[in-house]
N, C-alpha and C. Protein backbone atom coordinates (compact mmCIF):
# COMPACT_ATOMS: atom_id res chain seq x y z
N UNK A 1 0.80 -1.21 0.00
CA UNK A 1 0.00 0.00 0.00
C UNK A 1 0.84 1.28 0.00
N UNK A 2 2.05 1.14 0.74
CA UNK A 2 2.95 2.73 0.86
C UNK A 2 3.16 2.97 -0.53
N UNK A 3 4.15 1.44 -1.51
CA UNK A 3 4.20 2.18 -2.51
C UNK A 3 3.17 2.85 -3.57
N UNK A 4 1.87 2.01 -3.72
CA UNK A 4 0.97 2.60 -4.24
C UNK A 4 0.55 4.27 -4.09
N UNK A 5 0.98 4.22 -2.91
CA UNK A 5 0.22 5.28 -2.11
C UNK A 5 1.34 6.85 -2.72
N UNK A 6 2.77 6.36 -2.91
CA UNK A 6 4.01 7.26 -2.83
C UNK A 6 4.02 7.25 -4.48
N UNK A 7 3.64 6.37 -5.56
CA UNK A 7 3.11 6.39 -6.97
C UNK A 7 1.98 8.05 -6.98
N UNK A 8 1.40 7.64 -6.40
CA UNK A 8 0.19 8.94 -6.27
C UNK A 8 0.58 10.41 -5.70
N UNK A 9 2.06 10.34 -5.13
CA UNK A 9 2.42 11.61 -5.33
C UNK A 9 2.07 11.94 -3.06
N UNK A 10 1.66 10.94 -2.78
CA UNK A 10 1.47 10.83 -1.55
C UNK A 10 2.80 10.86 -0.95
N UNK A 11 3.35 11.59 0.18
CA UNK A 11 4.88 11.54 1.11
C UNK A 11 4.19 10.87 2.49
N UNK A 12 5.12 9.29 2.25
CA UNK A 12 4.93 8.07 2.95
C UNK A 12 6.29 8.20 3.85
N UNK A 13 5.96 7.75 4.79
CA UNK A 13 6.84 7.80 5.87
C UNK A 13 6.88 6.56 6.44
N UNK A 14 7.86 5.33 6.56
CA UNK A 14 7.82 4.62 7.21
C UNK A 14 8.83 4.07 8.23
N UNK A 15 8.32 3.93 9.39
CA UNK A 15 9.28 3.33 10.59
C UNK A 15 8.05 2.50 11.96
N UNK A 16 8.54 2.85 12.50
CA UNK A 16 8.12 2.35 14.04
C UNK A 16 7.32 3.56 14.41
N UNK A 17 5.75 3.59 14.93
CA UNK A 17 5.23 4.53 15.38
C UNK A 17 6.00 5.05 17.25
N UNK A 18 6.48 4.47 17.36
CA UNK A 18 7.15 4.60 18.90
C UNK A 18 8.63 4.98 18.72
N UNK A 19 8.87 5.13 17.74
CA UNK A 19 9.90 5.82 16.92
C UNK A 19 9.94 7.66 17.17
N UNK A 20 10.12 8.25 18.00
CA UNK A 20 9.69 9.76 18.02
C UNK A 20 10.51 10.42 17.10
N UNK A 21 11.83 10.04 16.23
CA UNK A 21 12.19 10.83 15.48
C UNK A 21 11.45 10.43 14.22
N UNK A 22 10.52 9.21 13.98
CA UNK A 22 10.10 8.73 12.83
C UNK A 22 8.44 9.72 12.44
N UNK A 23 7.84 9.86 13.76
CA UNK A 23 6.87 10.35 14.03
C UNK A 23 7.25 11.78 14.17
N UNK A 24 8.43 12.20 14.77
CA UNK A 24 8.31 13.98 14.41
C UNK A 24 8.77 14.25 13.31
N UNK A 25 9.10 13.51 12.08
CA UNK A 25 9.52 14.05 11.17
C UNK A 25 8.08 14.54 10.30
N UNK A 26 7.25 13.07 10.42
CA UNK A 26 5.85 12.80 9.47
C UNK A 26 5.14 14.02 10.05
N UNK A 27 5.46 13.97 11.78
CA UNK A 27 4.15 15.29 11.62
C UNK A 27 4.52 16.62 11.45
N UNK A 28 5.74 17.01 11.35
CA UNK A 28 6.30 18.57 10.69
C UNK A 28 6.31 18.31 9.52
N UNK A 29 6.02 17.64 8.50
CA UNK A 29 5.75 17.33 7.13
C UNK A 29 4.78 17.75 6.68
N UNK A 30 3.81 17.01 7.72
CA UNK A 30 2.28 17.38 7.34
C UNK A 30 1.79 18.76 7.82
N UNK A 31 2.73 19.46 9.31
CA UNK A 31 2.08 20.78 9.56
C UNK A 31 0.95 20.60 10.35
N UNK A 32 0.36 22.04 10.77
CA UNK A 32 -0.09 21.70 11.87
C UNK A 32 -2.09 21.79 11.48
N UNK A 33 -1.72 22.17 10.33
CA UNK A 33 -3.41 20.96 9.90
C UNK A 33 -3.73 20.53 9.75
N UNK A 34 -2.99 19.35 10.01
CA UNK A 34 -2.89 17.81 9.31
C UNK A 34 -4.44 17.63 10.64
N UNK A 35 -4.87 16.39 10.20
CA UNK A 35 -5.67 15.83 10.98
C UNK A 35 -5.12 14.00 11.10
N UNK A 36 -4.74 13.30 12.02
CA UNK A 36 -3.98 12.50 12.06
C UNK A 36 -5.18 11.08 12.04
N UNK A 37 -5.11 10.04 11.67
CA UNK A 37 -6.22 9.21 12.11
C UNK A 37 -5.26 7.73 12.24
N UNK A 38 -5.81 7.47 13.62
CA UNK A 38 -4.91 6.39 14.65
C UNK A 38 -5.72 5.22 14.40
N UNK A 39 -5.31 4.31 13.37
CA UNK A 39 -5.92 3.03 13.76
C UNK A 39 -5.18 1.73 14.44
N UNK A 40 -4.65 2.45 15.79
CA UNK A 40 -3.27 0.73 15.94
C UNK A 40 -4.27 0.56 17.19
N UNK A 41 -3.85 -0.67 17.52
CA UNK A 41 -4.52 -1.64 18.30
C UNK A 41 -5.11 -0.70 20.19
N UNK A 42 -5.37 -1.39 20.86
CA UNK A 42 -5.62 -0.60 21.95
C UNK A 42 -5.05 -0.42 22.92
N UNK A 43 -4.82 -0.56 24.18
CA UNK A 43 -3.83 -0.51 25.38
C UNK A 43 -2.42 -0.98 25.25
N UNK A 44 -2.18 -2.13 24.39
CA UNK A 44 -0.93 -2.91 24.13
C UNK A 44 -0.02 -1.69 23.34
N UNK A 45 -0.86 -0.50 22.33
CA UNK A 45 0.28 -0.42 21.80
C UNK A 45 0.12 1.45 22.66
N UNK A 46 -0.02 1.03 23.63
CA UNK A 46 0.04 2.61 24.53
C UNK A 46 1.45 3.78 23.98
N UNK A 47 2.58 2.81 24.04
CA UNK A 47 3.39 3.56 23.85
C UNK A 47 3.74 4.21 22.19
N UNK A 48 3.20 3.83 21.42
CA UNK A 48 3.16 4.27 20.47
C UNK A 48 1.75 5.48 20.26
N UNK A 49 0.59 5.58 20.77
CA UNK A 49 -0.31 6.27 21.00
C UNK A 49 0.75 6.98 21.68
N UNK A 50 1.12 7.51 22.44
CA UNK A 50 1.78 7.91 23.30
C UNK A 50 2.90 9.06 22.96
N UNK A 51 3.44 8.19 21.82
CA UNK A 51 4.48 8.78 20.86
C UNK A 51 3.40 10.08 20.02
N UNK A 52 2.95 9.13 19.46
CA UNK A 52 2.27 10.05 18.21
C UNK A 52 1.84 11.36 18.66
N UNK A 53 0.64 11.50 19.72
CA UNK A 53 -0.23 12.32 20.18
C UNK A 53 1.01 13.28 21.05
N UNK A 54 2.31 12.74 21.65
CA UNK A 54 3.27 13.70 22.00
C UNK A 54 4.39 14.84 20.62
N UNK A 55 4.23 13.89 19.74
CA UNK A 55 5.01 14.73 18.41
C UNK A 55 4.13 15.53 17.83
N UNK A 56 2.68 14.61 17.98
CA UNK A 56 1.58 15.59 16.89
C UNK A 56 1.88 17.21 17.73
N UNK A 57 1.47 17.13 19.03
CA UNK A 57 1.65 18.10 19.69
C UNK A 57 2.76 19.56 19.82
N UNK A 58 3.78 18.29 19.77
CA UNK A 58 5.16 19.56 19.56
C UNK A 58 5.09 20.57 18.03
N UNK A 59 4.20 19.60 17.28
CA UNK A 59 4.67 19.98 15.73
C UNK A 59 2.87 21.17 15.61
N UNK A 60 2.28 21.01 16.95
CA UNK A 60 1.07 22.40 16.57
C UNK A 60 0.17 21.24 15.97
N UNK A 61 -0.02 19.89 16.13
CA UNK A 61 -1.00 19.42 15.46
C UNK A 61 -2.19 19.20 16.16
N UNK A 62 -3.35 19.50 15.93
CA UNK A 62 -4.49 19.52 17.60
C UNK A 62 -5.73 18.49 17.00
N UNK A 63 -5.35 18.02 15.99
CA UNK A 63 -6.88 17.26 15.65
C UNK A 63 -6.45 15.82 15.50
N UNK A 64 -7.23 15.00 16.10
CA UNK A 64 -6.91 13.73 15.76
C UNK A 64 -7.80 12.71 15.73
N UNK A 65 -7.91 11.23 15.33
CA UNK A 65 -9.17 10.94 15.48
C UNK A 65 -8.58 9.27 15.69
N UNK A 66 -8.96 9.01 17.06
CA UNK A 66 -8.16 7.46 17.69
C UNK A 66 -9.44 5.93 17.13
N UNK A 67 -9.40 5.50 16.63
CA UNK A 67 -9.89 4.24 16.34
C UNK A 67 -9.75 2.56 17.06
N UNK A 68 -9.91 2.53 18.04
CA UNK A 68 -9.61 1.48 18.74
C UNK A 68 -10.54 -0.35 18.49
């Protein structure tokens, strides 16, 4: 799917969501109107929720939408 997705002119980012330099790069990419949408698993992957919603933050990002 990334490459499909990076064919379309889409900027794919891939690493480890618990990765904070992988995750602050994607969300100063996107800026701070990105709207982010979280579909990883629930309590198990805390620390990656964790990550994200702390970089979205640094990078001015305020909208997000968690899918559990």
């Amino acid at each position: 799917p990334a490459t499909k997705l990076a064919q379309q002119g889409v900027q794919v980012f891939t690493g480890d969501a618990c990765d904070a330099s992988v995750v602050a790069a994607a969300c100063r990419a996107a800026g701070p109107d990105a709207l982010i949408i979280s579909t990883m698993g629930g309590a198990q992957d805390y620390l990656a929720h964790r990550t994200v919603i702390d970089e979205a933050e640094k990078a001015g990002i305020s909208r997000m939408i968690m899918v559990n």
